[in-house]
Each structure stands twice: as C-alpha cells, then as structure tokens.
PDB file of N, CA and C in Angstrom:
ATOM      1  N   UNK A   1      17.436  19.384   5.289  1.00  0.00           N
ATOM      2  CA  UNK A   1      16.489  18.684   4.446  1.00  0.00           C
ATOM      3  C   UNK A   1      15.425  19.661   3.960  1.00  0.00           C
ATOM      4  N   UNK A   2      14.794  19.646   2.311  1.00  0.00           N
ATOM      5  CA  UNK A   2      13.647  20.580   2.008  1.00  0.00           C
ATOM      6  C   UNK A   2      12.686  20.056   2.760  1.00  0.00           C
ATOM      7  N   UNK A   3      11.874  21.269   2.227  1.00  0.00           N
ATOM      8  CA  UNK A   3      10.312  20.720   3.082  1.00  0.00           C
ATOM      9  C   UNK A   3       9.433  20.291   2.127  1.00  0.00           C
ATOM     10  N   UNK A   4       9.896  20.190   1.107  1.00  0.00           N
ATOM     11  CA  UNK A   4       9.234  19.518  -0.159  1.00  0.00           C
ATOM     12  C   UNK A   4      10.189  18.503  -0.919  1.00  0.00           C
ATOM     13  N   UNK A   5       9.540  17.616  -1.529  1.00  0.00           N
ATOM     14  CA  UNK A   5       9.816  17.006  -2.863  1.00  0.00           C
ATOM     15  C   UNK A   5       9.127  17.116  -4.069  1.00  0.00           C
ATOM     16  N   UNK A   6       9.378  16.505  -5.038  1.00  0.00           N
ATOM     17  CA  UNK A   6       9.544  16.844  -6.504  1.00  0.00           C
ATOM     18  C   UNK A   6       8.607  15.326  -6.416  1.00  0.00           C
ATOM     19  N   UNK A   7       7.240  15.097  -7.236  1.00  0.00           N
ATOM     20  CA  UNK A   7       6.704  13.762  -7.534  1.00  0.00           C
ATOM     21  C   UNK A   7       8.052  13.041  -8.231  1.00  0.00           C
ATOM     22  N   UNK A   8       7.846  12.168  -8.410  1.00  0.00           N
ATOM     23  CA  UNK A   8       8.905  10.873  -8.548  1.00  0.00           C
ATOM     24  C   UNK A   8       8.451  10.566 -10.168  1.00  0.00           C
ATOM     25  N   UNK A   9       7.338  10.334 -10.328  1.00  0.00           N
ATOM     26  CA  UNK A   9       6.626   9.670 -11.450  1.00  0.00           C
ATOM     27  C   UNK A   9       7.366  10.349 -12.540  1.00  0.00           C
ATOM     28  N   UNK A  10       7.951   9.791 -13.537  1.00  0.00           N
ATOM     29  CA  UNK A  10       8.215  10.542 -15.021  1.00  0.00           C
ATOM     30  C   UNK A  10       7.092  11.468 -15.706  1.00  0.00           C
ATOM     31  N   UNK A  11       5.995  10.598 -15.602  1.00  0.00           N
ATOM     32  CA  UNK A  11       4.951  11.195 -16.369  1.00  0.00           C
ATOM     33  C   UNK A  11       4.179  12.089 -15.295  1.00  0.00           C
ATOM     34  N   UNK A  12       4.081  12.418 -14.145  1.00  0.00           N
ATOM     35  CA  UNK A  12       3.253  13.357 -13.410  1.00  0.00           C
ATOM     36  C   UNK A  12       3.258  14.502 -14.042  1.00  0.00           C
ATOM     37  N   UNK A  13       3.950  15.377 -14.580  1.00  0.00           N
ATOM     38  CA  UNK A  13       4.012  16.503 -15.824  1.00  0.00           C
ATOM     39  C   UNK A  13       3.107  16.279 -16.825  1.00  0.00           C
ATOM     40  N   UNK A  14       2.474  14.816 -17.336  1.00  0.00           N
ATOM     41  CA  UNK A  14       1.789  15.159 -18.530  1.00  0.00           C
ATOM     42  C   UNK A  14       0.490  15.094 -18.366  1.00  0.00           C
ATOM     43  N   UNK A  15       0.021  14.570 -16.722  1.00  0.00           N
ATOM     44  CA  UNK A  15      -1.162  14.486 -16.554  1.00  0.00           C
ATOM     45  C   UNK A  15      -1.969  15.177 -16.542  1.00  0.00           C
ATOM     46  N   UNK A  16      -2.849  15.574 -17.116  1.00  0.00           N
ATOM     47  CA  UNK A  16      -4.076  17.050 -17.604  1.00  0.00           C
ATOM     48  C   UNK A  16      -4.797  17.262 -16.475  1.00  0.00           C
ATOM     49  N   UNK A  17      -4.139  17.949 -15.220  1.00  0.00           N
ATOM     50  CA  UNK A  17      -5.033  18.306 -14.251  1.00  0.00           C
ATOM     51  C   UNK A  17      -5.177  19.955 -13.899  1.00  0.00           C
ATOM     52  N   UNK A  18      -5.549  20.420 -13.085  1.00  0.00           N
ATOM     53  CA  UNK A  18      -5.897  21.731 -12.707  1.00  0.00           C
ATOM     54  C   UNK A  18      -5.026  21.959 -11.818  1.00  0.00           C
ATOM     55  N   UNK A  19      -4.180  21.336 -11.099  1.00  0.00           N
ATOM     56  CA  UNK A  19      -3.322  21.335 -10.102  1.00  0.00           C
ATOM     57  C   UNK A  19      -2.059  21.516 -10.699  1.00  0.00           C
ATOM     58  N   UNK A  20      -1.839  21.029 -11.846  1.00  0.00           N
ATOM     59  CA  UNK A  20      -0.348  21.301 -12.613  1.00  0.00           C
ATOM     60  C   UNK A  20      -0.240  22.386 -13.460  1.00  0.00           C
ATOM     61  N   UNK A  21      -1.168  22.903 -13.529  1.00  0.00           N
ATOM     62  CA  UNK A  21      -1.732  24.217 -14.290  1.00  0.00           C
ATOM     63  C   UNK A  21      -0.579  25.237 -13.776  1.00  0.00           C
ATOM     64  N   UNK A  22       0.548  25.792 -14.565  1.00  0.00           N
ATOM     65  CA  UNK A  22       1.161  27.036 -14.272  1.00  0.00           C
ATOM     66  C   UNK A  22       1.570  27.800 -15.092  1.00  0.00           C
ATOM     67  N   UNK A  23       2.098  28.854 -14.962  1.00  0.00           N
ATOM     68  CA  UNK A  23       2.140  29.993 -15.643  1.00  0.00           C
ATOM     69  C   UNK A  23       1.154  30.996 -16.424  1.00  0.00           C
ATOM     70  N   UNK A  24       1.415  32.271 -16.996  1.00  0.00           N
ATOM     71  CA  UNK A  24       0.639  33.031 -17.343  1.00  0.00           C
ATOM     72  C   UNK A  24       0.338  33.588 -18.526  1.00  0.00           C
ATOM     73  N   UNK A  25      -1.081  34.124 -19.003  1.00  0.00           N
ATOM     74  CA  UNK A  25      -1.151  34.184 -20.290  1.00  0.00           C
ATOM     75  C   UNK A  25      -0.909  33.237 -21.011  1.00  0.00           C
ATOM     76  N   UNK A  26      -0.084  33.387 -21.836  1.00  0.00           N
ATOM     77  CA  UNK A  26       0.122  32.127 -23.258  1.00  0.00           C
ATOM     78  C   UNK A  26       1.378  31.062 -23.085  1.00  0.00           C
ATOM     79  N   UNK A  27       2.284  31.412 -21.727  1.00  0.00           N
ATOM     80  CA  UNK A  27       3.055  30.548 -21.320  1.00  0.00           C
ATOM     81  C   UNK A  27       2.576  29.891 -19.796  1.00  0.00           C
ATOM     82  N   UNK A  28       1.620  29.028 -20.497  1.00  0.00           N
ATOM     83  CA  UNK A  28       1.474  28.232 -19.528  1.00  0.00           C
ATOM     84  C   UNK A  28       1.925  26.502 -19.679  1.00  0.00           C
ATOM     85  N   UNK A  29       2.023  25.968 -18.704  1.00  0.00           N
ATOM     86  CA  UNK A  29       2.830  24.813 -19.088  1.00  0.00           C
ATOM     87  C   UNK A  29       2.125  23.725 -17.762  1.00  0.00           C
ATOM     88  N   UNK A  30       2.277  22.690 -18.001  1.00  0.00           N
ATOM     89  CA  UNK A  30       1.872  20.837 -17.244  1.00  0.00           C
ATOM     90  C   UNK A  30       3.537  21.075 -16.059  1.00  0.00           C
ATOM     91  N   UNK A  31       3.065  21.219 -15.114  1.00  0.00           N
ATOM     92  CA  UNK A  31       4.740  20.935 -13.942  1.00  0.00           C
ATOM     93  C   UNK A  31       3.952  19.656 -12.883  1.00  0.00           C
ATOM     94  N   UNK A  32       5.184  19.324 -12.449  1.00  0.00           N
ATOM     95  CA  UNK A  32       5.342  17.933 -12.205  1.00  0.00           C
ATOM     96  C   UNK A  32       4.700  18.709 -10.552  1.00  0.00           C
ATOM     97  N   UNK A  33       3.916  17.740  -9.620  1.00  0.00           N
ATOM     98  CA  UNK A  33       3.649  18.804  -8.384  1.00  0.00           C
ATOM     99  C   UNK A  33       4.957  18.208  -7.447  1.00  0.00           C
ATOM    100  N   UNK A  34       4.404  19.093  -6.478  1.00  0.00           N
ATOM    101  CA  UNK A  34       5.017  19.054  -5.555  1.00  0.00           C
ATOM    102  C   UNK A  34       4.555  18.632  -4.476  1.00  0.00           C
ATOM    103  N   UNK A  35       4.940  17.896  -3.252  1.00  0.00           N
ATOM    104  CA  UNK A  35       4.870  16.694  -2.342  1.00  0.00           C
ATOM    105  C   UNK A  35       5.303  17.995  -0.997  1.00  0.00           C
ATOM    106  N   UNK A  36       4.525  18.586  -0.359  1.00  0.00           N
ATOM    107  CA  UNK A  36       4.835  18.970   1.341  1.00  0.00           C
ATOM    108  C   UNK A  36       4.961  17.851   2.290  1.00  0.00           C
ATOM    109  N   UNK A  37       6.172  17.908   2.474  1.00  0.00           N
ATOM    110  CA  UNK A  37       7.155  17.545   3.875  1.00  0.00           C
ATOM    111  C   UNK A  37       6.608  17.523   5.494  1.00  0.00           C
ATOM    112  N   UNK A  38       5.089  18.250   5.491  1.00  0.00           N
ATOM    113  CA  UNK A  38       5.327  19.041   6.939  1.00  0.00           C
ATOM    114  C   UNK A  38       4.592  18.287   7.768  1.00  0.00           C
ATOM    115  N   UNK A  39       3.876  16.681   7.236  1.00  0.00           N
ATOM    116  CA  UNK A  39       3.640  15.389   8.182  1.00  0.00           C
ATOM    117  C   UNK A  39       4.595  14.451   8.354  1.00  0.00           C
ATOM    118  N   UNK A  40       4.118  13.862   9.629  1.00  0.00           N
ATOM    119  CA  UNK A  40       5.583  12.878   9.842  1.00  0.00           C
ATOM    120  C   UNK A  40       4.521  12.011   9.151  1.00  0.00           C
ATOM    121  N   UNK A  41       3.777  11.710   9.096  1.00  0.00           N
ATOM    122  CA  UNK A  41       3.037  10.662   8.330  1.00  0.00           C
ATOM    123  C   UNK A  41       3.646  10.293   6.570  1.00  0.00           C
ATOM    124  N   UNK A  42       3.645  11.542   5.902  1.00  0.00           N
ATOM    125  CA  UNK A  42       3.962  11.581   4.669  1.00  0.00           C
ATOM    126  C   UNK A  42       5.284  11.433   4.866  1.00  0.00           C
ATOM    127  N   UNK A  43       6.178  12.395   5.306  1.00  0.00           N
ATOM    128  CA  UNK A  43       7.915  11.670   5.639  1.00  0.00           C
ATOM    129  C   UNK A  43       8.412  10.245   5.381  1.00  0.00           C
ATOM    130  N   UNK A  44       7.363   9.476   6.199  1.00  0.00           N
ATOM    131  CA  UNK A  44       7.848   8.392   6.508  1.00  0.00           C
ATOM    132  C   UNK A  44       7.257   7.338   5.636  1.00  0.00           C
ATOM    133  N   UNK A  45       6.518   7.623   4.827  1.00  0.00           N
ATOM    134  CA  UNK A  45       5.534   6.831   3.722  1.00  0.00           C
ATOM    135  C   UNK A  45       5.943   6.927   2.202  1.00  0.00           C
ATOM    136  N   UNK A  46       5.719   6.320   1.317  1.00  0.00           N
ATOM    137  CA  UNK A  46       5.936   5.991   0.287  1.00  0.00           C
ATOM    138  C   UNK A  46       5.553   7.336  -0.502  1.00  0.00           C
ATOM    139  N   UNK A  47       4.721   7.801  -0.149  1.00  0.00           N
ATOM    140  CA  UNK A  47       3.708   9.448  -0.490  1.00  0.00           C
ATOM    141  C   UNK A  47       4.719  10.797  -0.192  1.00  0.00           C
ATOM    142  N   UNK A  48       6.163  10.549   0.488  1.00  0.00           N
ATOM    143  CA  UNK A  48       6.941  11.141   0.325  1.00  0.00           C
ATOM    144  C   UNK A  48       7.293  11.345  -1.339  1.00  0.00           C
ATOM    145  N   UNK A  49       7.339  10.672  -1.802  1.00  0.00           N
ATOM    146  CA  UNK A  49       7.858  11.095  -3.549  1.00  0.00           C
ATOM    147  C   UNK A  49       6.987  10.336  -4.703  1.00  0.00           C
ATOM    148  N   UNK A  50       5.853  10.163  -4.114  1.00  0.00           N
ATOM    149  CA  UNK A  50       4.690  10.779  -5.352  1.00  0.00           C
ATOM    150  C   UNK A  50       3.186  11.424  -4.653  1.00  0.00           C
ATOM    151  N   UNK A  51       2.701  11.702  -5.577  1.00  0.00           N
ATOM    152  CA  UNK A  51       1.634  12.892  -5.609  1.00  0.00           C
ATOM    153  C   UNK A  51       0.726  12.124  -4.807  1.00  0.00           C
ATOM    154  N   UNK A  52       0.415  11.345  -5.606  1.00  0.00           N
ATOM    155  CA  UNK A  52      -0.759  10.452  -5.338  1.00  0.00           C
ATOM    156  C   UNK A  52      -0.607   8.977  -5.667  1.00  0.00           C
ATOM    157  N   UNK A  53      -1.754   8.381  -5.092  1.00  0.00           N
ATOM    158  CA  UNK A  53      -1.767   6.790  -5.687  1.00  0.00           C
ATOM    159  C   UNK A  53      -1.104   6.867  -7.163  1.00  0.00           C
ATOM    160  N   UNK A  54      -2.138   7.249  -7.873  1.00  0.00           N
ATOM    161  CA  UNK A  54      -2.271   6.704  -9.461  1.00  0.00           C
ATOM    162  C   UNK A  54      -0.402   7.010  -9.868  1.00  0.00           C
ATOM    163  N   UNK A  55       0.173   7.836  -9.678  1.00  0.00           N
ATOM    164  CA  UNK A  55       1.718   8.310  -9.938  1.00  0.00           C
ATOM    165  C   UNK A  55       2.604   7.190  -9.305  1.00  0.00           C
ATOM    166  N   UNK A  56       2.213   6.763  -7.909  1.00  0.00           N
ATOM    167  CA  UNK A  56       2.966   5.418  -7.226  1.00  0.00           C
ATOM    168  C   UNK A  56       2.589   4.245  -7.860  1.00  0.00           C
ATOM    169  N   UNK A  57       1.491   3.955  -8.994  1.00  0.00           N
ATOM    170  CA  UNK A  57       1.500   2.619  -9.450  1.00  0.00           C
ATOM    171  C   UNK A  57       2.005   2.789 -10.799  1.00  0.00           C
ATOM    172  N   UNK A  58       1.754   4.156 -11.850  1.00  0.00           N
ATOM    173  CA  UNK A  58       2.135   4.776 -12.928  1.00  0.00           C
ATOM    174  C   UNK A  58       4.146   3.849 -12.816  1.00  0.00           C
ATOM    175  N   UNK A  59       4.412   4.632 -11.937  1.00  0.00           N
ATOM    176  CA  UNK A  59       5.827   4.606 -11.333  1.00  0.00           C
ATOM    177  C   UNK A  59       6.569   2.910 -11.361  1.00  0.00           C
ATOM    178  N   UNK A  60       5.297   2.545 -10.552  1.00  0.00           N
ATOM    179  CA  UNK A  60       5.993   1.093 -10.264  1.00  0.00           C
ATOM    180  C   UNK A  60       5.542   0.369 -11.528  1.00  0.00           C
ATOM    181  N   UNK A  61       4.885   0.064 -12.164  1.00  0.00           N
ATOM    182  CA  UNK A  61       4.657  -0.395 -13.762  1.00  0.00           C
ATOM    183  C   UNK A  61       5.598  -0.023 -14.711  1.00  0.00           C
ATOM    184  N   UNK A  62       5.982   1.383 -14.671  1.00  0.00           N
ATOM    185  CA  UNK A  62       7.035   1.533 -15.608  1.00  0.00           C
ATOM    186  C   UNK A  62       8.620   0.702 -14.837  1.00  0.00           C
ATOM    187  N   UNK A  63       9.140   0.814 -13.834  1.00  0.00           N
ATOM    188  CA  UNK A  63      10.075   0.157 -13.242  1.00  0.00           C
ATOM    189  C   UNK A  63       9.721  -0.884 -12.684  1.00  0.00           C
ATOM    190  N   UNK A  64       9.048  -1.681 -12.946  1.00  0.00           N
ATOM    191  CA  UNK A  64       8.921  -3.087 -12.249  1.00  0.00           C
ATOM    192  C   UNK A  64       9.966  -3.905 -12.160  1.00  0.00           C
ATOM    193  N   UNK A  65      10.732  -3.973 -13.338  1.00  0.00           N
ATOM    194  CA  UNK A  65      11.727  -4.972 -13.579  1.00  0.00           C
ATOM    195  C   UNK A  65      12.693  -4.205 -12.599  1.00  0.00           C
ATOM    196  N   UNK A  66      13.343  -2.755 -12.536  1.00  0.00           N
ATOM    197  CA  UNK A  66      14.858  -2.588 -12.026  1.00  0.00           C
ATOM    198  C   UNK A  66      14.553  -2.188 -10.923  1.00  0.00           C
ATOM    199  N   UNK A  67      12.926  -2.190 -10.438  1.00  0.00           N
ATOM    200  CA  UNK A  67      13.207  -2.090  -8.794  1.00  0.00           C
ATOM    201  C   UNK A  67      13.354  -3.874  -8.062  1.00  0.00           C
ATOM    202  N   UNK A  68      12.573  -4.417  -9.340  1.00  0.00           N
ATOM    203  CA  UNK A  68      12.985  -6.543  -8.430  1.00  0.00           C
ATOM    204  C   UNK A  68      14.032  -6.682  -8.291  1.00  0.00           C
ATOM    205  N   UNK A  69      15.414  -6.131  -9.030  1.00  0.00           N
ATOM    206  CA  UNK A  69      16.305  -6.449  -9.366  1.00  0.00           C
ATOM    207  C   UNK A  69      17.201  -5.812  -8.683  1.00  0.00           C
ATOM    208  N   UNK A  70      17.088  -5.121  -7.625  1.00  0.00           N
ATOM    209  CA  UNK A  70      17.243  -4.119  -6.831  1.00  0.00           C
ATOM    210  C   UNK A  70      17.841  -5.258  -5.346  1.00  0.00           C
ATOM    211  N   UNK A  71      17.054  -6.654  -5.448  1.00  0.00           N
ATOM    212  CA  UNK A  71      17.063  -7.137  -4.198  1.00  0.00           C
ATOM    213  C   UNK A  71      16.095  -8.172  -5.120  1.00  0.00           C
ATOM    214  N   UNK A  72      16.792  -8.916  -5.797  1.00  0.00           N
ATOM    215  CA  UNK A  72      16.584 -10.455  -6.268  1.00  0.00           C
ATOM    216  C   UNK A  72      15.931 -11.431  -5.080  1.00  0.00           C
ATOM    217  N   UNK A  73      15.000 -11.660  -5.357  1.00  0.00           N
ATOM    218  CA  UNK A  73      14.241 -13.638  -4.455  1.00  0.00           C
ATOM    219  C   UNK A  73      14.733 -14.361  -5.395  1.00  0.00           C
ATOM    220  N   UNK A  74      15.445 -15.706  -4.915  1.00  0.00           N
ATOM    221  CA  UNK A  74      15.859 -16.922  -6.023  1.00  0.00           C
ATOM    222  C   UNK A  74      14.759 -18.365  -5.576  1.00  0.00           C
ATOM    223  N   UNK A  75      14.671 -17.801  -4.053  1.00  0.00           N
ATOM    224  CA  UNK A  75      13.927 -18.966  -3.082  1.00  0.00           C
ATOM    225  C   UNK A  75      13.221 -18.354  -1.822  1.00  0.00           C
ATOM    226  N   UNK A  76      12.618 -19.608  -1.688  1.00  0.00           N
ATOM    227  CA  UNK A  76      11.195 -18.533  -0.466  1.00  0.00           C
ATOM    228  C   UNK A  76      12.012 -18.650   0.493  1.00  0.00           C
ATOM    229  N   UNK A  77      11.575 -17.604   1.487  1.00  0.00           N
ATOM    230  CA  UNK A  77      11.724 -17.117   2.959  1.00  0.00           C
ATOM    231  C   UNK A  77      11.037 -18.379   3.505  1.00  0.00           C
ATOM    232  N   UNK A  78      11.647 -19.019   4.938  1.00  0.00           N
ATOM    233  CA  UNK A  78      10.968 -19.980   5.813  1.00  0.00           C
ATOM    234  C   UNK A  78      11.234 -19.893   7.109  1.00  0.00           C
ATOM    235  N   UNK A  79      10.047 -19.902   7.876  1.00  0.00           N
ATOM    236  CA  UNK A  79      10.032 -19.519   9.291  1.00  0.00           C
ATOM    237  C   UNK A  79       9.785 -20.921  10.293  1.00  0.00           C
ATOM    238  N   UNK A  80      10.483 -21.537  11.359  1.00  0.00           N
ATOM    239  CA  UNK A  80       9.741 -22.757  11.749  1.00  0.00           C
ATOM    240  C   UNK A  80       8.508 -22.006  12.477  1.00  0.00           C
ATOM    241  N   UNK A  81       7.984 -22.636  13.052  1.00  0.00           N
ATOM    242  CA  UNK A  81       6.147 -22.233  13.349  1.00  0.00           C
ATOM    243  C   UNK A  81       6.135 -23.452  13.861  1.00  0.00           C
ATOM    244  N   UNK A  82       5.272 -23.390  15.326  1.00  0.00           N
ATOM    245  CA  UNK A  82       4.152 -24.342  16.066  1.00  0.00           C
ATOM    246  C   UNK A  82       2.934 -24.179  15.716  1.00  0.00           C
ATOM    247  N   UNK A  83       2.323 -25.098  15.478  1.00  0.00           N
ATOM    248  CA  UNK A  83       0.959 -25.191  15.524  1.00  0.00           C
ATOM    249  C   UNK A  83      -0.188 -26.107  15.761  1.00  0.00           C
ATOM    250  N   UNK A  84      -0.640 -25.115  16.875  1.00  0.00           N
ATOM    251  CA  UNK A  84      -1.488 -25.976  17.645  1.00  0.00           C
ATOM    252  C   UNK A  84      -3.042 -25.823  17.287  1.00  0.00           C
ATOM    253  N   UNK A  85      -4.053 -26.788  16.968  1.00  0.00           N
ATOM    254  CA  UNK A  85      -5.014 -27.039  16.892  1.00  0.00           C
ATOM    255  C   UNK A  85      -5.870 -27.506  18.304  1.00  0.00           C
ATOM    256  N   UNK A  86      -6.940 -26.830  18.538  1.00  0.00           N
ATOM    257  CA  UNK A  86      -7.915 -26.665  20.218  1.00  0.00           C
ATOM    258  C   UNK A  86      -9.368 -26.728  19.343  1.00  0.00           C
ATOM    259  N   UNK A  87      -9.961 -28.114  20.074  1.00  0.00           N
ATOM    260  CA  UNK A  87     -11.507 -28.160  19.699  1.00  0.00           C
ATOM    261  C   UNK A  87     -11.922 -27.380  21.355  1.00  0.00           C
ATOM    262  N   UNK A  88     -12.794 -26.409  20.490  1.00  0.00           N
ATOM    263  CA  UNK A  88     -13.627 -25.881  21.705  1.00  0.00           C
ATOM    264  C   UNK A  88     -14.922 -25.859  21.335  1.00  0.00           C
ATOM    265  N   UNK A  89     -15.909 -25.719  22.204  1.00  0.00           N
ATOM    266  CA  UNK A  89     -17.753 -25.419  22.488  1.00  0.00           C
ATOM    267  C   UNK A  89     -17.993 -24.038  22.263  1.00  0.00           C
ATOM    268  N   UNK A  90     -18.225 -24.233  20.963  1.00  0.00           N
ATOM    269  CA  UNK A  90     -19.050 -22.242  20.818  1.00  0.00           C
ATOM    270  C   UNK A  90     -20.638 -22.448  20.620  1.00  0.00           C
ATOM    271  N   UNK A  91     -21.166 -21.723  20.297  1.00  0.00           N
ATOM    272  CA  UNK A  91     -22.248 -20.918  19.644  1.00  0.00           C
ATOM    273  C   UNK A  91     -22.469 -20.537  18.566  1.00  0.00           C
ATOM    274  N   UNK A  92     -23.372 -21.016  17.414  1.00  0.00           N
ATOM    275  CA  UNK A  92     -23.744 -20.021  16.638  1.00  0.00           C
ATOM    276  C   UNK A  92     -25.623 -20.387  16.571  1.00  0.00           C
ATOM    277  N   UNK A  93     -25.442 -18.941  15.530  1.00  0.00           N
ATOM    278  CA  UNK A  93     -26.872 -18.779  15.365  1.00  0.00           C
ATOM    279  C   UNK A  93     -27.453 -19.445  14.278  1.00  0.00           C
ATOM    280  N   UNK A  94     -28.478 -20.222  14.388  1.00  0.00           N
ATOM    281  CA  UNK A  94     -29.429 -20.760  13.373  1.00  0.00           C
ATOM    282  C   UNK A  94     -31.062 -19.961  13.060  1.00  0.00           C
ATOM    283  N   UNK A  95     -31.021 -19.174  11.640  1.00  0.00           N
ATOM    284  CA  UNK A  95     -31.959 -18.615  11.608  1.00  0.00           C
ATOM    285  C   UNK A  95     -33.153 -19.099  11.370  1.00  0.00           C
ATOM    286  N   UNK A  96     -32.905 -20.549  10.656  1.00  0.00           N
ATOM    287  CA  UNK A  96     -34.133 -21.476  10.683  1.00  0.00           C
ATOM    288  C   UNK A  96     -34.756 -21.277  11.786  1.00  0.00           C
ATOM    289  N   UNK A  97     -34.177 -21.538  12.922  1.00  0.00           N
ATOM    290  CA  UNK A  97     -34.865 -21.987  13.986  1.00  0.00           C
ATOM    291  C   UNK A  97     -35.159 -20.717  15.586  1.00  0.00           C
ATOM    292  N   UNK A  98     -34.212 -19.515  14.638  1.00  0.00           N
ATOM    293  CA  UNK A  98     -34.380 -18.648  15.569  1.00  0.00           C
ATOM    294  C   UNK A  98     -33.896 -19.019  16.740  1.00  0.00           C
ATOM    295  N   UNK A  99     -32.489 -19.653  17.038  1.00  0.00           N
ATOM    296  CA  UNK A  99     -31.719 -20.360  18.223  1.00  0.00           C
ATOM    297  C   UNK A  99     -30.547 -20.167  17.889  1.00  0.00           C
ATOM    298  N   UNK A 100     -29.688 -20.482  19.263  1.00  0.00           N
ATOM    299  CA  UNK A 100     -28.226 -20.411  19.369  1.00  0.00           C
ATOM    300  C   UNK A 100     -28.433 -21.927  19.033  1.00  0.00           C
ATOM    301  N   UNK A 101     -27.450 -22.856  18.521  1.00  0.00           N
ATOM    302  CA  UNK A 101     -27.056 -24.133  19.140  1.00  0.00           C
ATOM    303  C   UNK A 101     -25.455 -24.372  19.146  1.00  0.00           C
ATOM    304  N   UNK A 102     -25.513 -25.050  19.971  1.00  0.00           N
ATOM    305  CA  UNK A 102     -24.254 -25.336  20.016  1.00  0.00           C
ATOM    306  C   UNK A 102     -22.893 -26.385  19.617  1.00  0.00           C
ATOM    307  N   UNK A 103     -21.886 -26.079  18.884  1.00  0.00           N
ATOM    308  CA  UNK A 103     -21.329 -26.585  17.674  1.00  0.00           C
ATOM    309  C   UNK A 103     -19.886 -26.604  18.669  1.00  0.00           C
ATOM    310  N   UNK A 104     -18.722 -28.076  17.888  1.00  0.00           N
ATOM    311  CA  UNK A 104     -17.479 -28.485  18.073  1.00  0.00           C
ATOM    312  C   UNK A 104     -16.983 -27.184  17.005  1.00  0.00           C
ATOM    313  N   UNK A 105     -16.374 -26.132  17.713  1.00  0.00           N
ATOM    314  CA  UNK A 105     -15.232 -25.087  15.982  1.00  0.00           C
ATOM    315  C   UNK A 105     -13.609 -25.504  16.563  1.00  0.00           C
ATOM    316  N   UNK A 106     -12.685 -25.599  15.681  1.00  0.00           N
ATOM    317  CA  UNK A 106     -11.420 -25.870  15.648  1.00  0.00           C
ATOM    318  C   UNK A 106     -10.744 -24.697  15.413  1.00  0.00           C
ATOM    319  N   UNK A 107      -9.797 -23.955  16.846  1.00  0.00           N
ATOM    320  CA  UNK A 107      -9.111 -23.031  16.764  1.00  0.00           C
ATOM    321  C   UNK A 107      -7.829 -23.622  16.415  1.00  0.00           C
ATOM    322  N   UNK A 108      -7.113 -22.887  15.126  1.00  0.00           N
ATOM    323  CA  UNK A 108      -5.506 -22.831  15.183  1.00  0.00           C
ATOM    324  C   UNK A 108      -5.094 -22.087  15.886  1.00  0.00           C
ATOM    325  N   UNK A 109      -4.155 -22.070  16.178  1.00  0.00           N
ATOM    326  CA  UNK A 109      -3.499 -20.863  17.202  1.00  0.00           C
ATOM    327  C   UNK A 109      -1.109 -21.213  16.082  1.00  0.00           C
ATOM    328  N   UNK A 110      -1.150 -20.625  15.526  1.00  0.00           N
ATOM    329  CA  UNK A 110       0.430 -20.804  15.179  1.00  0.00           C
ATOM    330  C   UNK A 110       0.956 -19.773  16.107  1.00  0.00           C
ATOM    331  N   UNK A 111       2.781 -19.733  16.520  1.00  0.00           N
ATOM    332  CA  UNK A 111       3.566 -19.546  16.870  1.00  0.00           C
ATOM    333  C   UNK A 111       4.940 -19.631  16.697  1.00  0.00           C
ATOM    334  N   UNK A 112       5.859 -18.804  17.132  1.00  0.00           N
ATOM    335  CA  UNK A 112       7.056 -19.079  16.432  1.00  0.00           C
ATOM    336  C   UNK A 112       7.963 -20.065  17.655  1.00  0.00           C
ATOM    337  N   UNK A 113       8.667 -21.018  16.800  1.00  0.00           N
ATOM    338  CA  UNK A 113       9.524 -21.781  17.717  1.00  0.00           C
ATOM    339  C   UNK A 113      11.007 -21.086  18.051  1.00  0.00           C
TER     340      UNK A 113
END
C-alpha cells in the first residue's frame, strides 16, 4: 500500500492556494495535493482521500446523486425499542429566589427489546 493518496475532489487542482503551488520559473502549474498515510487516524477516516473539509463537501455536492444510488433507501430502517418513563424528585435552581426547590422531572430511559 502507498503512503500517500491523490485528493479525490475533481476540482482540488483549481483551487488558488499556496500549497498547490508547483513548479519553476514560468512552468508553474495548480496540482491536486497530496493526502500522507502515516496516521491510523487519517487511514481510517474519510480524510484518507481528500485534502480537507471544503474538497469532501466540494466532492459530495458534485456526486450526490451516484453516491445515493450506490445503496438506494425505498423505506425507513425500524428497530423495536422499550420505553420506559420514571417520575423522580430532583432539584433545580430558582434565581428569583436564590433557592434550590424541588420539582416532579420525567426520565425516559429507551432500550432495545
């Protein structure tokens, strides 16, 4: 495996930065950057094959449609779930009065069946 990649973005080449800046004298030219390999962090992240944010949303705007289409939804995902509702005795603060008092709050608590 390299220890680099190539940004992903089509357009990362045309973006006018100081970082894409190469070559010499009068042949200089916009290059697409390049992505180091040498975190497992970046490896394993989306930041493997683009530069930066702005190139990963650049990216996904221009392909929106043939990455949905990639792995079609027709209908929602459904999970069964418990859920239990618990009146308990808390505390809060009232600054009017410079006091705790004390209030009925309603914990949910969900779970999977």
């Amino acid at each position: 495996m390299s220890d680099f990649n190539w940004c992903h973005n089509p357009n990362c080449h045309k973006i006018e930065t100081q970082s894409r800046i190469r070559g010499t004298g009068d042949n200089k030219v916009l290059r697409t950057r390049k992505i180091s390999l040498n975190s497992e962090w970046v490896r394993e992240s989306i930041y493997a094959y683009f530069c930066n944010q702005s190139c990963l949303y650049q990216f996904l705007n221009k392909f929106k449609n043939e990455i949905a289409n990639i792995r079609p939804v027709k209908q929602p995902s459904e999970k069964p779930i418990i859920v239990e509702k618990t009146k308990e005795q808390c505390d809060r603060y009232n600054y009017r009065t410079d006091r705790s008092e004390p209030f009925m709050a309603t914990r949910t608590t969900i779970s999977l069946k």
